[in-house]
Protein backbone atom coordinates (compact mmCIF):
# COMPACT_ATOMS: atom_id res chain seq x y z
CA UNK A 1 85.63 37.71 118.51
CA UNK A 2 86.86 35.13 115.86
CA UNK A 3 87.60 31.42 116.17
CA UNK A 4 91.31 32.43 115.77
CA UNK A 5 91.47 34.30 119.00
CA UNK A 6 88.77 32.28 121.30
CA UNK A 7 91.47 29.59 120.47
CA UNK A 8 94.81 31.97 121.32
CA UNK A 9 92.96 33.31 124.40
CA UNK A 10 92.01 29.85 125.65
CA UNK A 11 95.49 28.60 126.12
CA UNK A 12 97.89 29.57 128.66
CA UNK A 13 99.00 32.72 128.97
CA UNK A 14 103.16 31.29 129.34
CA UNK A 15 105.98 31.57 127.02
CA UNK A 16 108.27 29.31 125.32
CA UNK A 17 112.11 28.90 125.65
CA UNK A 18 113.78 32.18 125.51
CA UNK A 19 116.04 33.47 123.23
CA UNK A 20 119.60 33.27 124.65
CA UNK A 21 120.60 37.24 126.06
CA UNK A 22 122.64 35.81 128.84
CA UNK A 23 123.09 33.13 131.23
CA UNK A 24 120.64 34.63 133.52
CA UNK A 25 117.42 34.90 130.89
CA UNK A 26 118.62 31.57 129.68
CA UNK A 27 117.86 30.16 132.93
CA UNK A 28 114.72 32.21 133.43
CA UNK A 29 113.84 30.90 130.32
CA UNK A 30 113.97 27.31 130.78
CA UNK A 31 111.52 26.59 133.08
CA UNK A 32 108.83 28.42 130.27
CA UNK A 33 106.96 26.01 128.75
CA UNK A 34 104.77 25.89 124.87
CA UNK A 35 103.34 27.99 123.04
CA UNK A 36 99.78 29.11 122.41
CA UNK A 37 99.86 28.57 118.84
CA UNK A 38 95.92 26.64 117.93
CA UNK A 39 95.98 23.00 116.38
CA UNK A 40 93.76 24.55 113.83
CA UNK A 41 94.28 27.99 111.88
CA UNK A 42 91.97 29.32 108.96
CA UNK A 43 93.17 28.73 105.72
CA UNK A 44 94.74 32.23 104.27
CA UNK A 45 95.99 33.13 100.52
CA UNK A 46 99.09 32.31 101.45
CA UNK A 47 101.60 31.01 103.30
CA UNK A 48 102.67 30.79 107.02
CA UNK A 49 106.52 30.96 107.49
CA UNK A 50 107.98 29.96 111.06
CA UNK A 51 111.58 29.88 112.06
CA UNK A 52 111.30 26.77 114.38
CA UNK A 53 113.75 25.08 116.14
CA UNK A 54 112.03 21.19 116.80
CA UNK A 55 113.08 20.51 120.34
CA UNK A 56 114.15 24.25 121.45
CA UNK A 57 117.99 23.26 120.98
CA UNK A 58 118.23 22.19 117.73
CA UNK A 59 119.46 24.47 115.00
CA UNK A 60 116.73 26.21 113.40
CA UNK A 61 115.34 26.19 110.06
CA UNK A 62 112.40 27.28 108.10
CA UNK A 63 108.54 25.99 107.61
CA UNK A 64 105.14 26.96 106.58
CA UNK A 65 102.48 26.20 109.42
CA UNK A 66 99.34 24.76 107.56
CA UNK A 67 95.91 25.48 108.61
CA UNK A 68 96.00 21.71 110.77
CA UNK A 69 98.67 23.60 112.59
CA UNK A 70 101.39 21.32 111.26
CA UNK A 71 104.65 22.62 110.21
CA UNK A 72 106.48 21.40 106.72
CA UNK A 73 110.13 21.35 107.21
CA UNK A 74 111.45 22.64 104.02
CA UNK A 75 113.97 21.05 104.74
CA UNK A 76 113.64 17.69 105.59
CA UNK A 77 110.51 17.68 103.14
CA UNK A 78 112.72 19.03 99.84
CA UNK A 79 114.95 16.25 100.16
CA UNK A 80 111.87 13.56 100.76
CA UNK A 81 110.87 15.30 97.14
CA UNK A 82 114.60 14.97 95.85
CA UNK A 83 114.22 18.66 95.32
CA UNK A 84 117.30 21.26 95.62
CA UNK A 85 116.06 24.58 96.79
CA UNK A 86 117.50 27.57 95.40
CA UNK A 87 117.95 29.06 99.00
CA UNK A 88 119.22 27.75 102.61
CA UNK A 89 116.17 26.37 103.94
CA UNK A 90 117.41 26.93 107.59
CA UNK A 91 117.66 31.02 106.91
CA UNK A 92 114.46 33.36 106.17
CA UNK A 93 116.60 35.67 104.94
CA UNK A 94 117.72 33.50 102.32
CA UNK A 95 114.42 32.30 101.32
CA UNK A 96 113.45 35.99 101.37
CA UNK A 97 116.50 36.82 99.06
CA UNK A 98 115.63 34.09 96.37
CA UNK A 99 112.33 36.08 95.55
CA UNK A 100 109.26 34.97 93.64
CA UNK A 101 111.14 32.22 92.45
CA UNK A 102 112.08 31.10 95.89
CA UNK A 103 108.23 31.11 97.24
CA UNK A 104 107.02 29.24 94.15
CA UNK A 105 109.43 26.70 95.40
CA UNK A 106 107.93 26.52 98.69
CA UNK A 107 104.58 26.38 97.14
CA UNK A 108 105.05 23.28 95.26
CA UNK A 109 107.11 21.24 97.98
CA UNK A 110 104.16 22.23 99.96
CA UNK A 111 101.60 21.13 97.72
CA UNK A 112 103.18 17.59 97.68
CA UNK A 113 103.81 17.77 101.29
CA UNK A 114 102.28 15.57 103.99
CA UNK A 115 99.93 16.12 106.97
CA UNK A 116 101.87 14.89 109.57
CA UNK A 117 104.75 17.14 110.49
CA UNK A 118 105.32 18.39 114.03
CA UNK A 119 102.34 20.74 115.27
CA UNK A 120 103.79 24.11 115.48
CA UNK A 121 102.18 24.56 119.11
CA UNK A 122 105.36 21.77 119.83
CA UNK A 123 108.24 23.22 119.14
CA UNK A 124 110.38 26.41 119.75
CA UNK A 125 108.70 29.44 117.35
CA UNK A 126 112.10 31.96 117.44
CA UNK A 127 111.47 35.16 115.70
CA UNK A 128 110.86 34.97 111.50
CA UNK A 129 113.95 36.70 111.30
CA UNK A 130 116.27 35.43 114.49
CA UNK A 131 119.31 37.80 113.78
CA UNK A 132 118.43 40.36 111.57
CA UNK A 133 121.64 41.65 109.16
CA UNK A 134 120.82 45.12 109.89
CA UNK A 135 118.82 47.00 113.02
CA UNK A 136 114.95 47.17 112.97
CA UNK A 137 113.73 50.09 111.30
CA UNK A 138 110.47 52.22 112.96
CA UNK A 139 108.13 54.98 112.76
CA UNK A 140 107.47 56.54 114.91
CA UNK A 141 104.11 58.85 116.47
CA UNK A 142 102.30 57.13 112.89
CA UNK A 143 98.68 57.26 114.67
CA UNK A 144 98.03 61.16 115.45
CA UNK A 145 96.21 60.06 118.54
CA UNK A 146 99.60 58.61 119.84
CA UNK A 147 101.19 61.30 119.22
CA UNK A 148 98.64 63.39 120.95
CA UNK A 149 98.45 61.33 123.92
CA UNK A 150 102.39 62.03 124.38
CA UNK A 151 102.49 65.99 124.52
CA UNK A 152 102.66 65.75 128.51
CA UNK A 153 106.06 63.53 128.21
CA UNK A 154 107.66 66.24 125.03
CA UNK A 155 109.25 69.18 126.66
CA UNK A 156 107.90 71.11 123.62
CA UNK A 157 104.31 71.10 123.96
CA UNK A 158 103.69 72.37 120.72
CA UNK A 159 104.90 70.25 118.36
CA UNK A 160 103.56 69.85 115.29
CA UNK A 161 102.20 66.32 113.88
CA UNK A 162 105.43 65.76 111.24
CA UNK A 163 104.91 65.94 107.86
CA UNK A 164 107.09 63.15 107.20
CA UNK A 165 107.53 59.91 108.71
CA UNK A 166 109.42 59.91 111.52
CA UNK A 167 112.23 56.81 111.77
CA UNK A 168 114.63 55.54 114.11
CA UNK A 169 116.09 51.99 114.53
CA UNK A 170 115.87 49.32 117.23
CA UNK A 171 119.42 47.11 117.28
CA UNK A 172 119.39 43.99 116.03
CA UNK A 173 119.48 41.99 119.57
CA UNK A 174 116.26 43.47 120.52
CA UNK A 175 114.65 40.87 117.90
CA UNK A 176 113.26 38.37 120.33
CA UNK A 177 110.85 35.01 119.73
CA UNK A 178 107.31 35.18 119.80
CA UNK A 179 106.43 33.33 122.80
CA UNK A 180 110.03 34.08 124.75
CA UNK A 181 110.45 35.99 127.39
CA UNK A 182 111.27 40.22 127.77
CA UNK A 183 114.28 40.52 130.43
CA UNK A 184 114.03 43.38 132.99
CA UNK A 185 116.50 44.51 135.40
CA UNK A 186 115.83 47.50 137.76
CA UNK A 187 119.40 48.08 137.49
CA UNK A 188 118.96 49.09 133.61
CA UNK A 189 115.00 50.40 133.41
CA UNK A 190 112.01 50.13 135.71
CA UNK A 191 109.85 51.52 133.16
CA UNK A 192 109.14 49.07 130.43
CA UNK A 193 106.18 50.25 128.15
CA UNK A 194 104.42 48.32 125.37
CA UNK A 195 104.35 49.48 121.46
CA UNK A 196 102.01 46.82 119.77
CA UNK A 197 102.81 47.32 115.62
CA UNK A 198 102.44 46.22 112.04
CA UNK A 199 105.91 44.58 111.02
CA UNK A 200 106.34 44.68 107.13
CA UNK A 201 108.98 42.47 105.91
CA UNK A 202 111.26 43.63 102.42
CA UNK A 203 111.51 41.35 99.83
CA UNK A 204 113.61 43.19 97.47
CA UNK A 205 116.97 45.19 97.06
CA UNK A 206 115.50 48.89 96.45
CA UNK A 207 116.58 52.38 96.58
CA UNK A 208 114.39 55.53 95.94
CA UNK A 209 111.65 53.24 95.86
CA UNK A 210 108.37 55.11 93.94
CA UNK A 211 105.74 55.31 96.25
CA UNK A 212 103.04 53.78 93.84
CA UNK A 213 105.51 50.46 93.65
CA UNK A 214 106.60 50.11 97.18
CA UNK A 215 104.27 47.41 97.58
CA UNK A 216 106.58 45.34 95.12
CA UNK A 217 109.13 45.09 97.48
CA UNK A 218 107.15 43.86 100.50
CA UNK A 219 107.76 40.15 101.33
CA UNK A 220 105.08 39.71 103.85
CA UNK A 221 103.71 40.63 107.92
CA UNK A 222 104.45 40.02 111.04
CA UNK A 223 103.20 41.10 114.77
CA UNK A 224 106.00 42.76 116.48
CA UNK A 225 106.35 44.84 119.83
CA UNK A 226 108.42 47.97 120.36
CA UNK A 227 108.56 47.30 123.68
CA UNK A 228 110.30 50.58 125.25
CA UNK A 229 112.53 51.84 128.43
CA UNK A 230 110.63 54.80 128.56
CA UNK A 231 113.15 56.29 131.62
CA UNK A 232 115.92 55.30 129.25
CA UNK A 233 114.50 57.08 126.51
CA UNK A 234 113.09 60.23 128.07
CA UNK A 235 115.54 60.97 130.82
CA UNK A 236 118.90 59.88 129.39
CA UNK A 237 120.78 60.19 126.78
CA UNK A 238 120.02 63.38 125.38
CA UNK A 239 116.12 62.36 125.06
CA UNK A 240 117.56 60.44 122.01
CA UNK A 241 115.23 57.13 121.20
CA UNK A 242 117.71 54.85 119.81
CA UNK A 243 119.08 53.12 123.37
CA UNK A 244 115.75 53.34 125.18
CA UNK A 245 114.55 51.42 122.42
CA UNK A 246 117.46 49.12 121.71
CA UNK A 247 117.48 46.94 124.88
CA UNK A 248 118.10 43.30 124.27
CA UNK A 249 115.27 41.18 123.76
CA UNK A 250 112.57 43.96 123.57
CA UNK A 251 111.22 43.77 120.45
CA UNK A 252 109.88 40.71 119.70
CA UNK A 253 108.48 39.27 116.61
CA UNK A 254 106.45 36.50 114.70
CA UNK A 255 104.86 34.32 115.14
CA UNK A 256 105.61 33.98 111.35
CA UNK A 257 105.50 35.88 108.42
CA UNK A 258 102.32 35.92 106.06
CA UNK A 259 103.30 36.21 102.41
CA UNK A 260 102.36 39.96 100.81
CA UNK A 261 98.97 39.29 99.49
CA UNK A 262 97.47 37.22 101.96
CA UNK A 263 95.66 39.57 103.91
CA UNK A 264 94.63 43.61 103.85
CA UNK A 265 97.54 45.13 105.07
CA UNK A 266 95.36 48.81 105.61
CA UNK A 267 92.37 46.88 107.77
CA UNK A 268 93.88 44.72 110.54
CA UNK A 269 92.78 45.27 114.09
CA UNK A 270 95.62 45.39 116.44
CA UNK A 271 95.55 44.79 120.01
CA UNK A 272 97.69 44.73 123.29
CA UNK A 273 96.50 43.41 126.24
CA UNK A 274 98.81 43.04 129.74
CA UNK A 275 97.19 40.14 131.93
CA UNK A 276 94.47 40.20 129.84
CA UNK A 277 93.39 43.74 130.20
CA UNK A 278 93.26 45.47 126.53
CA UNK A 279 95.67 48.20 126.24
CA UNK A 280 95.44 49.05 122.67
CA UNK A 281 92.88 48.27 120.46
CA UNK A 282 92.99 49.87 117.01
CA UNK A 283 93.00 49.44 113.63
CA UNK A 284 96.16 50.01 111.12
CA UNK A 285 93.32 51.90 108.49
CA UNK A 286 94.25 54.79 111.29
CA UNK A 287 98.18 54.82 110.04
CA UNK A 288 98.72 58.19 109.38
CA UNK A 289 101.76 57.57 107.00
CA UNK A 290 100.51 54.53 104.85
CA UNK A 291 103.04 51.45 104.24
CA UNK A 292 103.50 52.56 100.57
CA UNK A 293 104.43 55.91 101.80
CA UNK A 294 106.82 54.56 104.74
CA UNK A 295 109.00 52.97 102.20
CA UNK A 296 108.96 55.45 99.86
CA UNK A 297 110.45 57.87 101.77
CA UNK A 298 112.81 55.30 104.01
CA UNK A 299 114.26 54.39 100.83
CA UNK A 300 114.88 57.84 99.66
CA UNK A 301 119.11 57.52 99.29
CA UNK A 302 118.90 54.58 101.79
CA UNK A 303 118.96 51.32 100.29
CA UNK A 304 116.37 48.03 101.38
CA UNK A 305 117.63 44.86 101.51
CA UNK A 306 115.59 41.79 101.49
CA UNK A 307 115.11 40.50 105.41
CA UNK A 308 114.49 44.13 106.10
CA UNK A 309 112.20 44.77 108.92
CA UNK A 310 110.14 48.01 109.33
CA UNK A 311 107.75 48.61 112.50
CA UNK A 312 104.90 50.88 111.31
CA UNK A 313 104.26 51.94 114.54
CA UNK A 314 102.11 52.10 117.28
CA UNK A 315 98.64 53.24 118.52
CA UNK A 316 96.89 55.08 121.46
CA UNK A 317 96.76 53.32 124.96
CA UNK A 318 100.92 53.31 125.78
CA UNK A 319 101.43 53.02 129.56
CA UNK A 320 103.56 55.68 130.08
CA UNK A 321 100.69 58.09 128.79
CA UNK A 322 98.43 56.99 131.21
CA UNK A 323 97.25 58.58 135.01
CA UNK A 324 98.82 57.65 136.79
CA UNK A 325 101.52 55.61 134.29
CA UNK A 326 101.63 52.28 133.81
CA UNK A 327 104.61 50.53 133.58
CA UNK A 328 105.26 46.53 133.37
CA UNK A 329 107.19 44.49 135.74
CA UNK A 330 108.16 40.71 136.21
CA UNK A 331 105.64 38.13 135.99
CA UNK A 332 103.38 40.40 133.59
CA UNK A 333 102.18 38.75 129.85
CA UNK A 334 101.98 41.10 127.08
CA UNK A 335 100.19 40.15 124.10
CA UNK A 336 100.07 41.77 120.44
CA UNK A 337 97.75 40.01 118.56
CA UNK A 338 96.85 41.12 114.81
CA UNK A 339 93.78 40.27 112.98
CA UNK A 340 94.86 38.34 109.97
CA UNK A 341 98.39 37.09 111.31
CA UNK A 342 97.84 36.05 114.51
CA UNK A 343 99.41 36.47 118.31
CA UNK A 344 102.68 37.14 120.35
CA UNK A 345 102.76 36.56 123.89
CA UNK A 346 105.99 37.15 125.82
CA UNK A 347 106.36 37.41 129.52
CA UNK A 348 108.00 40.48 131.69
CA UNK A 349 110.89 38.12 133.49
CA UNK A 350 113.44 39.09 136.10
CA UNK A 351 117.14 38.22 135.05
């Protein structure tokens, strides 16, 4: 076990102020209290970016967490600097938009930056990308033994493992913070599963994308969850994914972005874990369908816009594919935690 996750594990296992769904998970959400983030991360090459809000109800805006677990506010530091950014330092999206040009600004202003901004274990984390301009992309059945383990739920029991990737979309309001918390109501599903997954982040405006260059349009990583309504998807709705997966607040993401290049996107262990107990343990060197591939052929005749988020998808150990099932309910912690990027931890809460 690294020094990374002896210090995640050693905190708390709570979340932070929720994102706001409704009244009711607003007020479930306030009594939450910080995060787990560590006052000291290892140094990676490259950067950190948080969407933060400082005091949970201020408007947000965009840092880099530094390895003494201090956040620079781009904002707040570019003016100290006298420098004018050439994006809108309280949107990722924008910063993602600007490009290479964008993240050598945030590089410098960094570089000059001082030690003593808030610790990022202090504040509100929100998701890297709060409100997404478009719904989440996914893969789905992307490690063969997932798909194996799910032949009892498929009324065709023999399927084929696709040749292709296969996508669908999570709406945009299941984006959800890193540390808030997942809403459940009976009334809606009783069967809430956990998906721990790769998030890859676009950087780029790209269409037909060549597989041997689809890493040029990839911004950076994230840890998300696909967390899914399994009687939602399976029993209703003509067995189609996209509402089972599409309830608000279940998928979140973070805790921040880590630029392309910072880490080996094809050897990252991944691991969920409900109330501590590991659920999924795996490594994304067991994707079938490879990142360069996935955008390859999501970008055939579909165009990628920077902000773009893709889940990679997710590995053996789902609950709804054990025996007997296993299902979450209120008062249950999930965690995703990826080697390299770090740890989400969002509680099951009844609204």
């Amino acid at each position: 076990m690294d020094d990374t996750r002896r210090q995640f594990m050693k905190l708390g296992a709570v979340a932070a102020v929720g994102t706001v769904m409704s009244a009711k998970v607003a007020a479930a959400s306030a009594a939450s209290v910080a995060n787990p983030i560590p006052q000291k991360l290892p140094a990676i090459g490259g950067l950190r970016l948080v969407t933060f809000s400082p005091d949970g109800k201020a408007a947000s805006r965009v840092g880099v967490v530094q390895p003494n677990g201090r956040i620079v506010d781009l904002a707040v530091e570019a003016a100290r600097q006298k420098v004018e950014l050439d994006f809108d330092p309280a949107q990722m999206v924008s910063l993602i938009g600007a490009g290479p040009q964008g993240l050598a600004q945030v590089e410098r202003v960094v570089a000059k930056a001082g030690k003593d901004g808030p610790l990022a274990k202090d504040v509100r984390l929100l998701a890297p990308v709060p409100k997404p301009p478009r719904n989440v992309y996914a893969v789905g059945w992307n490690y063969r033994a997932h798909f194996e383990e799910g032949k009892a739920m498929r009324t065709d029991k023999d399927q084929k493992f696709p040749e292709h990737p296969v996508f669908f979309t999570k709406g945009t309001h299941t984006v959800n913070g890193p540390f808030d918390p997942i809403p459940f109501d009976p009334n809606v599903s009783s069967m809430i599963d956990w998906e721990g997954e790769l998030a890859v982040i676009i950087g780029k405006h790209g269409r037909n994308i060549p597989e041997a260059q689809a890493m040029d349009y990839v911004f950076g990583f994230a840890v998300i969850n696909d967390t899914t309504a399994r009687d939602v998807q399976q029993k209703r709705h003509g067995g189609q994914w996209f509402k089972g997966k599409s309830l608000d607040g279940h998928g979140p993401l973070g805790p921040w972005i880590v630029t392309a290049g910072a880490l080996d996107y094809n050897n990252l262990h991944l691991v969920t874990r409900v109330n501590g107990v590991v659920k999924q343990d795996a490594n994304t060197s067991q994707m079938y369908f490879k990142v360069p591939r996935i955008i390859a052929e999501l970008s055939l005749g579909l165009t990628l816009e920077p902000g773009d988020i893709i889940a990679t998808g997710t590995p053996p150990g789902i609950g709804a594919a054990r025996n007997p099932p296993e299902f979450m309910k209120p008062g249950d912690v999930m965690e995703t935690e990826i080697s390299g990027i770090g740890l989400i931890r969002n509680v099951i809460t009844a609204v």
